[in-house]
Protein backbone atom coordinates (compact mmCIF):
# COMPACT_ATOMS: atom_id res chain seq x y z
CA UNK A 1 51.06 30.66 -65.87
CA UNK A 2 51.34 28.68 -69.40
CA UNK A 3 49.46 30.96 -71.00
CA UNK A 4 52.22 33.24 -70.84
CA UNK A 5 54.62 30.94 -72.46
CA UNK A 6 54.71 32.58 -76.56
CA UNK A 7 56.99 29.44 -77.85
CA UNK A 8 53.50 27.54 -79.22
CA UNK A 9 51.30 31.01 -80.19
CA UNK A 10 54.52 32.05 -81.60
CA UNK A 11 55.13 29.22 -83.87
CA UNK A 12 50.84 29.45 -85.12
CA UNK A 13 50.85 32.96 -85.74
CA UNK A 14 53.87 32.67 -87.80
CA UNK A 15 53.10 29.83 -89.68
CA UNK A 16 49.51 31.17 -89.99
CA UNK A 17 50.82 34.15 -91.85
CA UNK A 18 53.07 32.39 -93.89
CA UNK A 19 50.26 30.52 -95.13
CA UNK A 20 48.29 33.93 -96.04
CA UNK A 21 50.37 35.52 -97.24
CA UNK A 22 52.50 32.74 -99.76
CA UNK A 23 50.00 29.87 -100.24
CA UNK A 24 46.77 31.88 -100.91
CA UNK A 25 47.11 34.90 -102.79
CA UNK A 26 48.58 32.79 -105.76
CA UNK A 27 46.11 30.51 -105.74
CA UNK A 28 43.25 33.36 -105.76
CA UNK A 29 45.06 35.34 -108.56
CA UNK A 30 45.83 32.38 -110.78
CA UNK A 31 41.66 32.63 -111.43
CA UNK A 32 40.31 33.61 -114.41
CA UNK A 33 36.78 35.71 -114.72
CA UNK A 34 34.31 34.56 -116.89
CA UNK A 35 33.12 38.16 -117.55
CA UNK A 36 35.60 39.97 -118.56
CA UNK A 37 34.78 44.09 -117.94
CA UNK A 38 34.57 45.95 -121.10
CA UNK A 39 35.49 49.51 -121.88
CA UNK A 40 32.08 51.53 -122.10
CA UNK A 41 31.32 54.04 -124.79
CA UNK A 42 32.47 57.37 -123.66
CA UNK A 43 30.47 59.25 -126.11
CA UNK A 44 27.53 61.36 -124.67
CA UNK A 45 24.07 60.84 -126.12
CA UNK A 46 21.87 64.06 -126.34
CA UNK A 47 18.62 63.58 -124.85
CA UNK A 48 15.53 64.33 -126.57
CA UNK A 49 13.23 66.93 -125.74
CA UNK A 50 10.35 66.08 -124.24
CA UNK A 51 7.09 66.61 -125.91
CA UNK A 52 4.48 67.03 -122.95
CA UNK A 53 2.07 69.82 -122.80
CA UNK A 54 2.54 72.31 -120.02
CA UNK A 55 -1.29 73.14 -118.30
């Protein structure tokens, strides 16, 4: 049954993972972001009342 036979699956899944794992995470983290995240205020801002009358 050739099937079977791991010498060519072998040889793809090991060069498949070398390319995943050496050629492509470099070349997604060398990227830069246009928007850059940027620290929010942290201060709280007190509501305001509201001003509705209750019927």
């Amino acid at each position: 049954m050739p099937q079977l036979n791991p010498a060519p699956w072998f040889t793809i899944l090991v060069f498949s993972w070398l390319v995943f794992l050496a050629i492509i995470p470099p070349k997604i983290l060398s990227r830069t972001f246009t928007n850059e995240p940027s620290t929010l205020n942290t201060q709280k801002t007190k509501p305001a009342p509201w001003n509705w009358p209750w019927y």
